[in-house]
Each structure stands twice: as structure tokens, then as C-alpha cells.
PDB file of N, CA and C in Angstrom:
ATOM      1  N   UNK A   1       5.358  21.631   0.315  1.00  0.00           N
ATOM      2  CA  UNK A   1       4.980  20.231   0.236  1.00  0.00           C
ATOM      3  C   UNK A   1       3.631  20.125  -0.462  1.00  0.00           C
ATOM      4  N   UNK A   2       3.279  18.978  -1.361  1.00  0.00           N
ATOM      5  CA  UNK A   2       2.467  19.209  -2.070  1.00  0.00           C
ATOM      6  C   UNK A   2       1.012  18.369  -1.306  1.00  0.00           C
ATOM      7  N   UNK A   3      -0.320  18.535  -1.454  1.00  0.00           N
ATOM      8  CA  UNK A   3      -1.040  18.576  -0.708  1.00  0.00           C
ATOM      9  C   UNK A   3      -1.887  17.776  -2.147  1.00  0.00           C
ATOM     10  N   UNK A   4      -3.218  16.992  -1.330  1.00  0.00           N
ATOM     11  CA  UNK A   4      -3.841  15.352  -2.397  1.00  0.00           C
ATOM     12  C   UNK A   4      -5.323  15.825  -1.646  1.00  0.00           C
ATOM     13  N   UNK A   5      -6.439  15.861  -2.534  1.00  0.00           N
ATOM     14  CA  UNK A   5      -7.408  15.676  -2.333  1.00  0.00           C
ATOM     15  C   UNK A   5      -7.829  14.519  -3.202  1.00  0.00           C
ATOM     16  N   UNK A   6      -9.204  13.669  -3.106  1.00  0.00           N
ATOM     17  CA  UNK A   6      -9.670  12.701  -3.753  1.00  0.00           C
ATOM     18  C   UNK A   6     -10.982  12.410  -3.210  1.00  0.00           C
ATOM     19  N   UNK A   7     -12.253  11.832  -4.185  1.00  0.00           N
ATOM     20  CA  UNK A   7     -13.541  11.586  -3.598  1.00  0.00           C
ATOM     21  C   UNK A   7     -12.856   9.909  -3.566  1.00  0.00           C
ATOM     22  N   UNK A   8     -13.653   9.391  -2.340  1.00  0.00           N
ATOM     23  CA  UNK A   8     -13.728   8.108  -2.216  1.00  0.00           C
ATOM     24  C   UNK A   8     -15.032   7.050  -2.866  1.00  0.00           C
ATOM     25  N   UNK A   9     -14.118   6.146  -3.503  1.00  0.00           N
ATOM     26  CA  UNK A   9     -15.431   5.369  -4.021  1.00  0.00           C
ATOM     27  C   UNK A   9     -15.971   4.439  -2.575  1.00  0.00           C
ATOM     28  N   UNK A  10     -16.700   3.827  -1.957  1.00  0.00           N
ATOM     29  CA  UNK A  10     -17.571   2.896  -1.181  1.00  0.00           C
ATOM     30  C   UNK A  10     -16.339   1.902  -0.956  1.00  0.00           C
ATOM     31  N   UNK A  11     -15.880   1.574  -1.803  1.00  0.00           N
ATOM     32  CA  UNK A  11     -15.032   0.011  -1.736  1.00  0.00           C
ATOM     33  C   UNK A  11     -13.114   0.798  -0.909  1.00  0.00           C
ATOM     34  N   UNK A  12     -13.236   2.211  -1.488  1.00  0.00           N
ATOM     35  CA  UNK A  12     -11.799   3.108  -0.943  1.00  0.00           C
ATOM     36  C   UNK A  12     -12.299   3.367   0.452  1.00  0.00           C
ATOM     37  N   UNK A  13     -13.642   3.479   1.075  1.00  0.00           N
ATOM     38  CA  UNK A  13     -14.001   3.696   2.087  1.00  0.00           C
ATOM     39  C   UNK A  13     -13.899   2.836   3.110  1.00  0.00           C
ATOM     40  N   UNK A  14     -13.991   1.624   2.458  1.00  0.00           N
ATOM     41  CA  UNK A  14     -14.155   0.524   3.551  1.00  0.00           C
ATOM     42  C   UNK A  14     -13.218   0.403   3.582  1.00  0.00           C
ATOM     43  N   UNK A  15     -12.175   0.067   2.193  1.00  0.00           N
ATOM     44  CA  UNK A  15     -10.324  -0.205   3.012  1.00  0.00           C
ATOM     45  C   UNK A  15      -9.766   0.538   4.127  1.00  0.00           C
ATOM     46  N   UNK A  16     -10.421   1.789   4.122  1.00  0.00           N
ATOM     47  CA  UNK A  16      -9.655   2.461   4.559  1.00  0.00           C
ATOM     48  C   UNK A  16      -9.923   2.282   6.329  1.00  0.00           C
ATOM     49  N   UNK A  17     -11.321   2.351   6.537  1.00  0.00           N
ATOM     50  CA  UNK A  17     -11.907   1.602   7.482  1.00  0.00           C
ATOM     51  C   UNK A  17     -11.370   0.844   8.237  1.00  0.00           C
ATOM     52  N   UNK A  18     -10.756  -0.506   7.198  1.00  0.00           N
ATOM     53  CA  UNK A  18     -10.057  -1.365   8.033  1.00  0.00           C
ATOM     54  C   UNK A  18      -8.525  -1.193   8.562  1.00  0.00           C
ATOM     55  N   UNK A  19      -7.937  -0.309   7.726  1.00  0.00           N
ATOM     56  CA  UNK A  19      -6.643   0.144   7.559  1.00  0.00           C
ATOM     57  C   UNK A  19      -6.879   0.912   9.257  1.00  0.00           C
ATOM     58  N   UNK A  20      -7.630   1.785   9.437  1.00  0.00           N
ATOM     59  CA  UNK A  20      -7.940   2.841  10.912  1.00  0.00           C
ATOM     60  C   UNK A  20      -8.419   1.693  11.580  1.00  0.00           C
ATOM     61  N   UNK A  21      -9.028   0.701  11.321  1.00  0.00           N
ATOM     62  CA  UNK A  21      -9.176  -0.286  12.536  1.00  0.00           C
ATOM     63  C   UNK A  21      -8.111  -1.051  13.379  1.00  0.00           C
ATOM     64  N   UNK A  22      -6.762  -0.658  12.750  1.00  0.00           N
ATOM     65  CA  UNK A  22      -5.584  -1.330  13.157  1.00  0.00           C
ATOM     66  C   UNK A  22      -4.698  -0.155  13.378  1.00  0.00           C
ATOM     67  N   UNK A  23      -5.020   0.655  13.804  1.00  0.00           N
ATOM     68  CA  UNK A  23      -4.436   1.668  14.587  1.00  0.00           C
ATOM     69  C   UNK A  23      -3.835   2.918  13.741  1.00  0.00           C
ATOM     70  N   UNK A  24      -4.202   2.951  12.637  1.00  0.00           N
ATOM     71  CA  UNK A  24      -4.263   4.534  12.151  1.00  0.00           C
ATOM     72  C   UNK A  24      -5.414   5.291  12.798  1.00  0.00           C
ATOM     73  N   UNK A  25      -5.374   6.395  13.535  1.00  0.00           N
ATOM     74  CA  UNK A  25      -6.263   7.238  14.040  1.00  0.00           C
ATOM     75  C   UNK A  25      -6.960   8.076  13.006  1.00  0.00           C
ATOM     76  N   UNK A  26      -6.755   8.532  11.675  1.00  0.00           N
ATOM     77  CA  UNK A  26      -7.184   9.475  10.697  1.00  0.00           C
ATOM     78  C   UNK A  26      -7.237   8.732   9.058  1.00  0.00           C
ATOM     79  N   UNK A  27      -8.364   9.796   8.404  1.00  0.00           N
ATOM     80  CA  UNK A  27      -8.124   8.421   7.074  1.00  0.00           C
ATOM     81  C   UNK A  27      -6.374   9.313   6.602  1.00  0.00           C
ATOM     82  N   UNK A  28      -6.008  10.484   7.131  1.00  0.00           N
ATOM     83  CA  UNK A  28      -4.774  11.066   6.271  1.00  0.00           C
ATOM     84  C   UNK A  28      -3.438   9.701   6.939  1.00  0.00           C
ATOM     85  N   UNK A  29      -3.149   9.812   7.938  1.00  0.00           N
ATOM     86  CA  UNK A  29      -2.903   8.936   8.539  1.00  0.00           C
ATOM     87  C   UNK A  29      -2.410   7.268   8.128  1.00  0.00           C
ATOM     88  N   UNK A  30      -4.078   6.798   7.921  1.00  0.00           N
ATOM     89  CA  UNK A  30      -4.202   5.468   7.050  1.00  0.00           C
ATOM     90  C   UNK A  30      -3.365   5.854   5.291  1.00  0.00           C
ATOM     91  N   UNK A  31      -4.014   6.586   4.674  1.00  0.00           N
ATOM     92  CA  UNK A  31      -3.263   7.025   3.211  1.00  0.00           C
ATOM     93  C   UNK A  31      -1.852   6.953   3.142  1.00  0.00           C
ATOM     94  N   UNK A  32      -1.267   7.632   4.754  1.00  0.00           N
ATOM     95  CA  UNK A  32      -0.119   7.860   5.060  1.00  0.00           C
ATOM     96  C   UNK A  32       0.700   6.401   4.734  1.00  0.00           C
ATOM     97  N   UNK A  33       0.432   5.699   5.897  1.00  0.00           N
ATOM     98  CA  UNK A  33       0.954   4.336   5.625  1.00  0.00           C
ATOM     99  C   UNK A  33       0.794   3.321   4.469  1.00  0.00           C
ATOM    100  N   UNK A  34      -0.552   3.126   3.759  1.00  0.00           N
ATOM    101  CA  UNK A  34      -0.377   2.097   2.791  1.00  0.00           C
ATOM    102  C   UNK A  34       0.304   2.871   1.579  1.00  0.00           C
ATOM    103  N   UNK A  35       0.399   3.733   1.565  1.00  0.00           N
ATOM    104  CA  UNK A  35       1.548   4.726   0.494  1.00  0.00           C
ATOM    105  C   UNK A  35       3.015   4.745   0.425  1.00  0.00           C
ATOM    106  N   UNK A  36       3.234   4.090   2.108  1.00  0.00           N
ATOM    107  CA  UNK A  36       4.667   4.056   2.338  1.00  0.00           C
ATOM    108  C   UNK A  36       4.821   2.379   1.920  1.00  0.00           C
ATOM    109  N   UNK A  37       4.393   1.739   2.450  1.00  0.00           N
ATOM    110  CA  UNK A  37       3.808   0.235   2.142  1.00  0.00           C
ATOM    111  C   UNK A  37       4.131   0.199   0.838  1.00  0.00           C
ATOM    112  N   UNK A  38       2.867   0.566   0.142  1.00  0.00           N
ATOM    113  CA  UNK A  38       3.209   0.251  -1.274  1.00  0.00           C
ATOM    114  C   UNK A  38       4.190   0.827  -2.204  1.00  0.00           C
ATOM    115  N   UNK A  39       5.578   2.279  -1.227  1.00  0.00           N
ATOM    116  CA  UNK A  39       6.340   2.297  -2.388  1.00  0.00           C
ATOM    117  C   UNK A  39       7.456   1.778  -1.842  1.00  0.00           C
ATOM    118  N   UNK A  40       7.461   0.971  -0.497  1.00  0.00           N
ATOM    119  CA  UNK A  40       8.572   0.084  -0.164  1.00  0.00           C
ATOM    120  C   UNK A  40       8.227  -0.903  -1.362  1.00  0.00           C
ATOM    121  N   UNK A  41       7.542  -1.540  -1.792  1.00  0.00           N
ATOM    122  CA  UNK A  41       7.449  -2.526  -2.575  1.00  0.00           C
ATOM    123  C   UNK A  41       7.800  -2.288  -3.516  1.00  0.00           C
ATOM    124  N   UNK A  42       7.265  -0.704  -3.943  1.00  0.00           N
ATOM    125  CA  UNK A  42       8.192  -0.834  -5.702  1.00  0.00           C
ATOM    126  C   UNK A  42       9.670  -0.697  -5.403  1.00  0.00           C
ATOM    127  N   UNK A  43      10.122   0.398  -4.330  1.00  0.00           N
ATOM    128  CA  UNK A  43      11.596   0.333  -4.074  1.00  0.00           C
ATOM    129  C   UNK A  43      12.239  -1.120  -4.034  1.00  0.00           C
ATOM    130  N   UNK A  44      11.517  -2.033  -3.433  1.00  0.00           N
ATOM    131  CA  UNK A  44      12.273  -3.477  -3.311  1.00  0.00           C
ATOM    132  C   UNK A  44      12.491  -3.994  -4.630  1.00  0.00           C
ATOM    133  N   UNK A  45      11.273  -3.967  -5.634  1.00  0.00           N
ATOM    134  CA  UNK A  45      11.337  -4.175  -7.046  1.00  0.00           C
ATOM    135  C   UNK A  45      12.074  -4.085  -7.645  1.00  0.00           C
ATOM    136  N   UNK A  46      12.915  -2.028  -7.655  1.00  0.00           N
ATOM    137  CA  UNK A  46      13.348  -1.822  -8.397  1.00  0.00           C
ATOM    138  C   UNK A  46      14.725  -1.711  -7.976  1.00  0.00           C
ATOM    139  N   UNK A  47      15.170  -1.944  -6.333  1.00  0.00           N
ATOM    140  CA  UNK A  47      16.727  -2.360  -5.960  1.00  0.00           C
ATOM    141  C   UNK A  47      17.166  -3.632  -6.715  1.00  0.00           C
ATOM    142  N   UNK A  48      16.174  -4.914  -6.684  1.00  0.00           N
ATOM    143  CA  UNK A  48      16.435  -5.894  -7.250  1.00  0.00           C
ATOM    144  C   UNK A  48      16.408  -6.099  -8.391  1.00  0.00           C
ATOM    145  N   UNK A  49      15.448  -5.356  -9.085  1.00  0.00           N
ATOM    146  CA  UNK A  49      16.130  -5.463 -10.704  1.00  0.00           C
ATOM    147  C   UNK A  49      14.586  -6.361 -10.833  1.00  0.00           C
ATOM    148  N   UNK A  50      13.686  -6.957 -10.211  1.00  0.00           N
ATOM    149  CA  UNK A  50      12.783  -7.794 -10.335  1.00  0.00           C
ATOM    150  C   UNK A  50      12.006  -7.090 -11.719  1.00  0.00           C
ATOM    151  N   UNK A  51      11.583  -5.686 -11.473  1.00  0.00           N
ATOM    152  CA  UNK A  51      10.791  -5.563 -12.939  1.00  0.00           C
ATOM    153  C   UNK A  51      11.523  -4.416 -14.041  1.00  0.00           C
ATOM    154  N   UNK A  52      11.292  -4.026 -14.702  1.00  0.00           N
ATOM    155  CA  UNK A  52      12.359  -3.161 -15.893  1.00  0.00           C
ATOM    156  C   UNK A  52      11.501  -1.796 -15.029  1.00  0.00           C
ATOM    157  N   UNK A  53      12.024  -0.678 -15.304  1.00  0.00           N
ATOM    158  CA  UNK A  53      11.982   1.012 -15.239  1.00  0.00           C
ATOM    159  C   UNK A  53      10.639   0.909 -15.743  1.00  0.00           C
ATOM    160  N   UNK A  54       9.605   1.696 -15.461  1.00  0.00           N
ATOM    161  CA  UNK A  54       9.007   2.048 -16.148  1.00  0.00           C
ATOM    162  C   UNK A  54       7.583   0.985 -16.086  1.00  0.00           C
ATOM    163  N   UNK A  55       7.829   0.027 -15.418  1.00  0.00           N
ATOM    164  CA  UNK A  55       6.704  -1.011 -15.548  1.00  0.00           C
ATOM    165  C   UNK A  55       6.435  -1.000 -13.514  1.00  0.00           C
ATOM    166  N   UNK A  56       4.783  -1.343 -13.953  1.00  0.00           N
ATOM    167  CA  UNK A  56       4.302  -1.620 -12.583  1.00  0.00           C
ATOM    168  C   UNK A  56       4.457  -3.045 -11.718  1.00  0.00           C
ATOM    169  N   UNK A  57       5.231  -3.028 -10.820  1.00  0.00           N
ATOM    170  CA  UNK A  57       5.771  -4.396 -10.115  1.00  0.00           C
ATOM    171  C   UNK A  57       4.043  -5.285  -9.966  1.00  0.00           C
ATOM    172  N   UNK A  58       3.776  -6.405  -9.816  1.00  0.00           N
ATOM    173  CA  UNK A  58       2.558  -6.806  -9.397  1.00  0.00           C
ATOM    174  C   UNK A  58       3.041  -7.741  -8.309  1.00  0.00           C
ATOM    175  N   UNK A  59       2.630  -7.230  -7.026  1.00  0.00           N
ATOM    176  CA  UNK A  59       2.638  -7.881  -5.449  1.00  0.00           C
ATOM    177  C   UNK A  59       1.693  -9.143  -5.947  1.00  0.00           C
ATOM    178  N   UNK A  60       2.484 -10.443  -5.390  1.00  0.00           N
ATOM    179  CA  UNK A  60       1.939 -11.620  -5.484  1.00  0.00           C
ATOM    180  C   UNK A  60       1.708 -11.952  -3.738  1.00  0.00           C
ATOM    181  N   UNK A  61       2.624 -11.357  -3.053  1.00  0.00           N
ATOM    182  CA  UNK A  61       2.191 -11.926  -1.796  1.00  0.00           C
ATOM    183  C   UNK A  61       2.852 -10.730  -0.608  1.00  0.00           C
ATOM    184  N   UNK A  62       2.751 -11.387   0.728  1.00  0.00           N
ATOM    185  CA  UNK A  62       3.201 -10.210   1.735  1.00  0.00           C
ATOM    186  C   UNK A  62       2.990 -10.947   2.749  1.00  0.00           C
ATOM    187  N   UNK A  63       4.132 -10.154   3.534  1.00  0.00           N
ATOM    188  CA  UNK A  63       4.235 -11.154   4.958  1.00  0.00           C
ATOM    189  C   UNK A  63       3.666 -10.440   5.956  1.00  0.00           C
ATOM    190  N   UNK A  64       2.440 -10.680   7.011  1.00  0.00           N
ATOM    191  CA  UNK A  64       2.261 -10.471   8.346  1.00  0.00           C
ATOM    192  C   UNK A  64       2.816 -11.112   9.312  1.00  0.00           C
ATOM    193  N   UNK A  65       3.428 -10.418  10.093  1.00  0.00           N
ATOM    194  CA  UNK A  65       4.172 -11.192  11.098  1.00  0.00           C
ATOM    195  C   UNK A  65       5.147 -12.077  10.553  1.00  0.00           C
ATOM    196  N   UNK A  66       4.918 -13.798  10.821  1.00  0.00           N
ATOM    197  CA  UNK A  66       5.799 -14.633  10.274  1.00  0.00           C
ATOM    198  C   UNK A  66       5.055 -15.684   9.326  1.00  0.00           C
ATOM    199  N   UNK A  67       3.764 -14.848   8.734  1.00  0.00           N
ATOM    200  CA  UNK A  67       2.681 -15.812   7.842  1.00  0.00           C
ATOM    201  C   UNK A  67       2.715 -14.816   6.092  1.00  0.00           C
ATOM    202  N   UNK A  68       3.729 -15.907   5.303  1.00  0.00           N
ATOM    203  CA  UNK A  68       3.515 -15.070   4.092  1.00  0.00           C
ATOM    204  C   UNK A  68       2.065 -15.687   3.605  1.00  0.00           C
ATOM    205  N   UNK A  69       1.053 -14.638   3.083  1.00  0.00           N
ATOM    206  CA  UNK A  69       0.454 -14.593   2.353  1.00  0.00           C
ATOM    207  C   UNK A  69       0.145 -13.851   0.726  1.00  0.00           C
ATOM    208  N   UNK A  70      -0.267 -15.296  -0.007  1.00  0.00           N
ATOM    209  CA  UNK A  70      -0.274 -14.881  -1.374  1.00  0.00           C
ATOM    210  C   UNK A  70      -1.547 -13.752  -2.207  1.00  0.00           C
ATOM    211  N   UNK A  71      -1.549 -13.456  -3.118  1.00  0.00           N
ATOM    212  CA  UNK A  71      -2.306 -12.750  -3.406  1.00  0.00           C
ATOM    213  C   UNK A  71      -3.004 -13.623  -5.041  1.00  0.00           C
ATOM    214  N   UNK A  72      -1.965 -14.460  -5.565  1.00  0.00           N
ATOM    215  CA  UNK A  72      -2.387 -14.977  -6.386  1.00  0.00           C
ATOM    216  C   UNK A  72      -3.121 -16.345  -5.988  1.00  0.00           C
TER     217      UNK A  72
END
């Protein structure tokens, strides 16, 4: 299994921060989940056909709970 190192910039620090403030215990942990997060989203993208192969989907919004919020 292949193994990720990376320096954090200040602004990757604090996300991550908040990401472990909601119950990830580790930053590997936190990485863990918004990684799964964000490739459910391209998977949803690219079941639906929403963007072509090869192009990056752009998340306009996301639902917590039963409150969609936008990003644009």
C-alpha cells in the first residue's frame, strides 16, 4: 500500500484542525476522510456523466445534515 508524506502550509493546518475538531482523532485520520469525501464527489460526477473524463468536477454546494449549502 502506498504511503503520502506532505509539509503543511498554515491555511492546510487549520483545515485540518477543524476537520479533528469534529471527531477525527489524528491529522492521518482527518486526510483519511476528506479524501474519501472528495472522491465520492468525483465518483458522483463521473456516474452521472455531469463532467467529461479527464476534467476536474467543481463542487458548487454540499449537504450537512438536511441544510444544502452553496459554495458559489
Amino acid at each position: 500500500m502506498p504511503s503520502m508524506s506532505m509539509r503543511l502550509t498554515q491555511g492546510m493546518s487549520d483545515d485540518l484542525a477543524v476537520i479533528q475538531a469534529h471527531g477525527c482523532d489524528t491529522a492521518t485520520e482527518a486526510v483519511r476522510v476528506a479524501l474519501e469525501r472528495l472522491a465520492d464527489a468525483y465518483r458522483y460526477a463521473a456516474d452521472y456523466e455531469d463532467v467529461p473524463p479527464g476534467v476536474i468536477p467543481r463542487i458548487t454546494g454540499f449537504i450537512v445534515g438536511n441544510t444544502r449549502v452553496s459554495t458559489v
